[in-house]
N, C-alpha and C. Protein backbone atom coordinates (compact mmCIF):
# COMPACT_ATOMS: atom_id res chain seq x y z
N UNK A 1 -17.51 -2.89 -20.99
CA UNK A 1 -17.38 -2.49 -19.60
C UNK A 1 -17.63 -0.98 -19.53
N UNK A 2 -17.97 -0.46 -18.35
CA UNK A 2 -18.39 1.16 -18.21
C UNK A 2 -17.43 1.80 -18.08
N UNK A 3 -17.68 2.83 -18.16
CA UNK A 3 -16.59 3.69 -17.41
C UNK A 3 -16.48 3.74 -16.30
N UNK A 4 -17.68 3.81 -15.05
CA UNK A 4 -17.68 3.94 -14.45
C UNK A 4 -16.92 2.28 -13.38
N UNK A 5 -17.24 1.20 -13.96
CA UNK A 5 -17.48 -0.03 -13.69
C UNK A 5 -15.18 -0.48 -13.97
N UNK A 6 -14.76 0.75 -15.13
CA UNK A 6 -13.31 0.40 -15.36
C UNK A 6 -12.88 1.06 -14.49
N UNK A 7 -13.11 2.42 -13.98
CA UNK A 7 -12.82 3.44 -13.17
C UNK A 7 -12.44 2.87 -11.90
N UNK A 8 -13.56 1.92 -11.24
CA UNK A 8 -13.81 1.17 -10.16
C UNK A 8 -12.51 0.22 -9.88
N UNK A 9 -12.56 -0.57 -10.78
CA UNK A 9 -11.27 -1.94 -11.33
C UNK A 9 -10.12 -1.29 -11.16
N UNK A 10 -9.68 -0.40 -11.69
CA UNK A 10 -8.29 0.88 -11.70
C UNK A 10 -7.94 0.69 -10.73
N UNK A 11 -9.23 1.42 -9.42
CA UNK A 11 -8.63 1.88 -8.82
C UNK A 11 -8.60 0.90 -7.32
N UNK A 12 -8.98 -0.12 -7.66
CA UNK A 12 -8.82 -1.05 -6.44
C UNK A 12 -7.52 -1.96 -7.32
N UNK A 13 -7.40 -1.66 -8.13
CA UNK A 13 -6.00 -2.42 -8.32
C UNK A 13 -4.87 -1.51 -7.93
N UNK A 14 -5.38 -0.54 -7.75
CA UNK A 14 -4.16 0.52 -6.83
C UNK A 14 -4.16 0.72 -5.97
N UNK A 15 -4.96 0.60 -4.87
CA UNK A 15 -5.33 1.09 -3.45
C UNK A 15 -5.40 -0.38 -2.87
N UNK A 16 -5.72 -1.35 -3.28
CA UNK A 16 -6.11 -3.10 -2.63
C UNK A 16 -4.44 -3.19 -1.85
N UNK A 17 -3.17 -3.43 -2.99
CA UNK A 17 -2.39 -3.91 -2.63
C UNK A 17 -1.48 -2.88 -1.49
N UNK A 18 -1.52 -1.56 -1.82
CA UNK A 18 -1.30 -0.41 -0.86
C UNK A 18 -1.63 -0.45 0.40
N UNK A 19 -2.93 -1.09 0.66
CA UNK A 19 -3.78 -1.09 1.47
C UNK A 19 -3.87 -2.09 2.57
N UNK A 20 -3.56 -3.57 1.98
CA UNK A 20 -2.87 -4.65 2.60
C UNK A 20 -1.57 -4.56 3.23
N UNK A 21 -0.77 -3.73 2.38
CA UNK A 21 1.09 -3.75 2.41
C UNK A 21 0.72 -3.09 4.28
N UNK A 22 -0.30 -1.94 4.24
CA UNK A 22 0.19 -0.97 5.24
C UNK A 22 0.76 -1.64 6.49
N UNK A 23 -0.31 -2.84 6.57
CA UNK A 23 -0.32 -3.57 8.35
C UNK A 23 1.41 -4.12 8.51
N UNK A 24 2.39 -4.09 7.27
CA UNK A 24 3.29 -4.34 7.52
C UNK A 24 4.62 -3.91 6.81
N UNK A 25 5.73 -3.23 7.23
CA UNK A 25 6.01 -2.14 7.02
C UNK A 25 7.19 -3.02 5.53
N UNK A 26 7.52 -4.21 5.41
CA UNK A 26 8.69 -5.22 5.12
C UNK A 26 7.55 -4.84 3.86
N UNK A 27 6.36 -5.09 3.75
CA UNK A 27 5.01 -5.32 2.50
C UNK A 27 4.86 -4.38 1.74
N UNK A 28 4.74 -2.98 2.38
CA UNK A 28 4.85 -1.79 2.30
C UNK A 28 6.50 -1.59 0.86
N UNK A 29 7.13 -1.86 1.81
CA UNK A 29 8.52 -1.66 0.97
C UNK A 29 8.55 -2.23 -0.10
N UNK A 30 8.33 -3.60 0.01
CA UNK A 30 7.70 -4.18 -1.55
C UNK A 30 6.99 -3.63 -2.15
N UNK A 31 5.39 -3.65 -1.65
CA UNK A 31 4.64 -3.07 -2.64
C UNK A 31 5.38 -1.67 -3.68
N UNK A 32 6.27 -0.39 -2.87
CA UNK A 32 6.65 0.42 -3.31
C UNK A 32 7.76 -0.04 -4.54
N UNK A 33 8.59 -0.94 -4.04
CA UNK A 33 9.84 -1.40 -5.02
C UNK A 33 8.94 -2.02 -6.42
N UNK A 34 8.11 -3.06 -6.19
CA UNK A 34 7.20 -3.40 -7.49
C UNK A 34 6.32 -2.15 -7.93
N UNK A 35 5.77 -1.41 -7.70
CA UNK A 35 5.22 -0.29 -7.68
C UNK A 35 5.92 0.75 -8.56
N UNK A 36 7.09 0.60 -8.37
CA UNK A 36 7.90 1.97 -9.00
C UNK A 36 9.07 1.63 -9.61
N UNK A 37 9.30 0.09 -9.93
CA UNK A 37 10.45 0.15 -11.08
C UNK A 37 10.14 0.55 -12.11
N UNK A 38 9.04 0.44 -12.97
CA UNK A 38 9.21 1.36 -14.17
C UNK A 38 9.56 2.48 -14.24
N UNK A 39 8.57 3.39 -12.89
CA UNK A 39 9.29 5.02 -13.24
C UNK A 39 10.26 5.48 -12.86
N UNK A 40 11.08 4.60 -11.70
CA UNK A 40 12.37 4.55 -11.20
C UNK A 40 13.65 4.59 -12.56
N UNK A 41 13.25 3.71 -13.65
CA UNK A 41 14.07 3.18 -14.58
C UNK A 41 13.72 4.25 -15.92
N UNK A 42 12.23 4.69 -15.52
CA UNK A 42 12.24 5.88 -16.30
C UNK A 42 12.69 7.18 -15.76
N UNK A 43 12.74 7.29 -15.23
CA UNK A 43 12.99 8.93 -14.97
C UNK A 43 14.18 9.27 -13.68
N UNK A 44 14.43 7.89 -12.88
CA UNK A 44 15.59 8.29 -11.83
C UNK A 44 16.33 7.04 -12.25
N UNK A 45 16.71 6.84 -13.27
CA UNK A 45 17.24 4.94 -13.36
C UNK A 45 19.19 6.09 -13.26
N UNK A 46 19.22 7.04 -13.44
CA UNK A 46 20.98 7.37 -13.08
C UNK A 46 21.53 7.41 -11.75
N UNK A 47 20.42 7.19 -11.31
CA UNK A 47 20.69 7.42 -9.63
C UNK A 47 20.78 5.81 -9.06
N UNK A 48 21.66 5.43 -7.91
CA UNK A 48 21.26 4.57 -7.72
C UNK A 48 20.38 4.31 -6.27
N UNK A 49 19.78 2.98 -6.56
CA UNK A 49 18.55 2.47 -5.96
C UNK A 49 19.11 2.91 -4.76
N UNK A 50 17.61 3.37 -4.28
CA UNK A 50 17.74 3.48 -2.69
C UNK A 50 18.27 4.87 -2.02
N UNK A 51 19.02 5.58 -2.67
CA UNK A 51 19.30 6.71 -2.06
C UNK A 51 18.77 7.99 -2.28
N UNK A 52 19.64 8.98 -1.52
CA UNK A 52 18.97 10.59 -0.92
C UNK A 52 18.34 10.77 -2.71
N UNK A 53 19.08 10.69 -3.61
CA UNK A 53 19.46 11.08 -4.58
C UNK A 53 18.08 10.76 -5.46
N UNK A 54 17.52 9.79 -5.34
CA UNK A 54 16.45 8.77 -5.42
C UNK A 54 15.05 9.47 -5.26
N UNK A 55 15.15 9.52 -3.79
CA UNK A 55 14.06 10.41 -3.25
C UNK A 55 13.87 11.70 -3.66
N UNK A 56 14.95 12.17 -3.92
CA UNK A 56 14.30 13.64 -4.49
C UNK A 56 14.13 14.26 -6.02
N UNK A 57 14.58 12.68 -6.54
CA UNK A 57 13.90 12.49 -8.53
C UNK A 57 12.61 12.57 -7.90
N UNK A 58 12.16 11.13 -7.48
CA UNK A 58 11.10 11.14 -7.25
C UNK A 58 10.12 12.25 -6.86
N UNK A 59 10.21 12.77 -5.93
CA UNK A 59 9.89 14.09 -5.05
C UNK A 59 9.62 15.40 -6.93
N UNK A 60 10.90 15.35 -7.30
CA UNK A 60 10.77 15.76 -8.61
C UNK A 60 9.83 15.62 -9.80
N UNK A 61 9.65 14.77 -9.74
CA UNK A 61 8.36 13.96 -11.13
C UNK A 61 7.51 13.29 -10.47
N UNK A 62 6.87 13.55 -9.39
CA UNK A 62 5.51 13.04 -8.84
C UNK A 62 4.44 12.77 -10.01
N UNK A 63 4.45 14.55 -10.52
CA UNK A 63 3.46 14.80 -11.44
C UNK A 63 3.33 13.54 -12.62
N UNK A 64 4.97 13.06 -12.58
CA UNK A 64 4.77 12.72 -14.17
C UNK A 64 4.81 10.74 -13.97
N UNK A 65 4.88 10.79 -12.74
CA UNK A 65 4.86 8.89 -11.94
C UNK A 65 3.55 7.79 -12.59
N UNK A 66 3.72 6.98 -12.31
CA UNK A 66 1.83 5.99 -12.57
C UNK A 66 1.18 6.62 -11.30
N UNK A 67 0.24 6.22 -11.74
CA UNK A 67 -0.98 6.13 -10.60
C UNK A 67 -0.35 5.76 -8.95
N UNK A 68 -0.20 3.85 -9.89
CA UNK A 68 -0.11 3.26 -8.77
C UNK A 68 1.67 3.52 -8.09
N UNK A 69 2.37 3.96 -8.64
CA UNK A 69 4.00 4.88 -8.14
C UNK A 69 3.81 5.34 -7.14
N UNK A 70 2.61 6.55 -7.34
CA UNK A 70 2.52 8.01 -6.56
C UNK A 70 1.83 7.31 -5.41
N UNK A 71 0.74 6.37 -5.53
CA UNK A 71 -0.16 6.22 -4.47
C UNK A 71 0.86 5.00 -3.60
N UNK A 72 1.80 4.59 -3.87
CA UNK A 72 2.68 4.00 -3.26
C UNK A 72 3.77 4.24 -2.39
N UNK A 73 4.20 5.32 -3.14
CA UNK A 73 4.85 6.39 -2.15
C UNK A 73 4.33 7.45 -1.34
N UNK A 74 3.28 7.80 -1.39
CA UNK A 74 2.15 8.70 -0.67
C UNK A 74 2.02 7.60 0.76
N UNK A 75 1.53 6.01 1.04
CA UNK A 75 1.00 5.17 1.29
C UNK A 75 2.71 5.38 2.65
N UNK A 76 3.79 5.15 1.56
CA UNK A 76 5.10 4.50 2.41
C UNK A 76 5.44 5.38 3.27
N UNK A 77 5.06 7.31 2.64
CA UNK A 77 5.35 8.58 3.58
C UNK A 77 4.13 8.58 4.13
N UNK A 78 3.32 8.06 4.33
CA UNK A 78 2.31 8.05 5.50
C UNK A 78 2.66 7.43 6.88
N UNK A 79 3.66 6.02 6.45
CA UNK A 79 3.70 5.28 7.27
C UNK A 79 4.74 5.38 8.42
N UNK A 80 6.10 6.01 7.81
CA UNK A 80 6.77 6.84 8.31
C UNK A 80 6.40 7.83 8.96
N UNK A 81 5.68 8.53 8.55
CA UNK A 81 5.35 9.84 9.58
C UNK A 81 4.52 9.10 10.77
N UNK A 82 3.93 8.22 10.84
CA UNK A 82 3.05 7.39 11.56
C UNK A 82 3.90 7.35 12.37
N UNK A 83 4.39 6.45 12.12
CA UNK A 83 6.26 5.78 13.16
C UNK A 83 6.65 7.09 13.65
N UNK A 84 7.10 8.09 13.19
CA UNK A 84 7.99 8.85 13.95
C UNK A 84 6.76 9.53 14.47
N UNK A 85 5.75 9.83 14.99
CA UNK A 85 4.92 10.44 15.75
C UNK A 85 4.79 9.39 16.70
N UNK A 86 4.21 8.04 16.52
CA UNK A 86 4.35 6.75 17.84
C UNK A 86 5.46 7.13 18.49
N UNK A 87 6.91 6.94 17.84
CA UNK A 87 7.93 6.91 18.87
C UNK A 87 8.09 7.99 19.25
N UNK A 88 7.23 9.65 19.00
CA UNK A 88 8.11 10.18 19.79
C UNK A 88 7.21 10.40 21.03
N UNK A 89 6.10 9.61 21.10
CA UNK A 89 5.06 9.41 21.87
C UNK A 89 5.22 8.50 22.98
């Protein structure tokens, strides 16, 4: 396989399911929860799930997340900011 041709494969296996989740926000949340238990369990697993505490490991080790982590949470703070600009519209 190419590089260019694995490069391709990568990265629609990271952006496909991101990309589907968006139209619904319940999909979204999944995609992120499957998305980020490994680095959750690596690098924020003392914190527990779901909180302030959570978000700002994360926020913390962006740099050091998967691919598909970062582009999951990038995807979920998109969608949010979306929402709170609709409603305050």
């Amino acid at each position: 396989m190419s590089r260019l041709t694995s490069t391709l494969l990568t990265l629609g296996l990271v952006v496909a399911p991101i990309a589907a989740a968006q139209a619904d926000p319940d999909s979204l949340r999944e995609t992120l929860k499957r998305s980020c238990t490994g680095d959750y369990l690596e690098f924020c697993g003392d914190h527990p799930p779901g909180g302030p505490e959570v978000e700002a490991c994360f926020r913390t080790n962006m740099k050091n997340l998967s691919p598909t982590c970062a582009s999951a949470i990038t995807a979920f703070k998109r969608d949010k900011r979306v929402k709170r600009v609709s409603e305050a519209n």
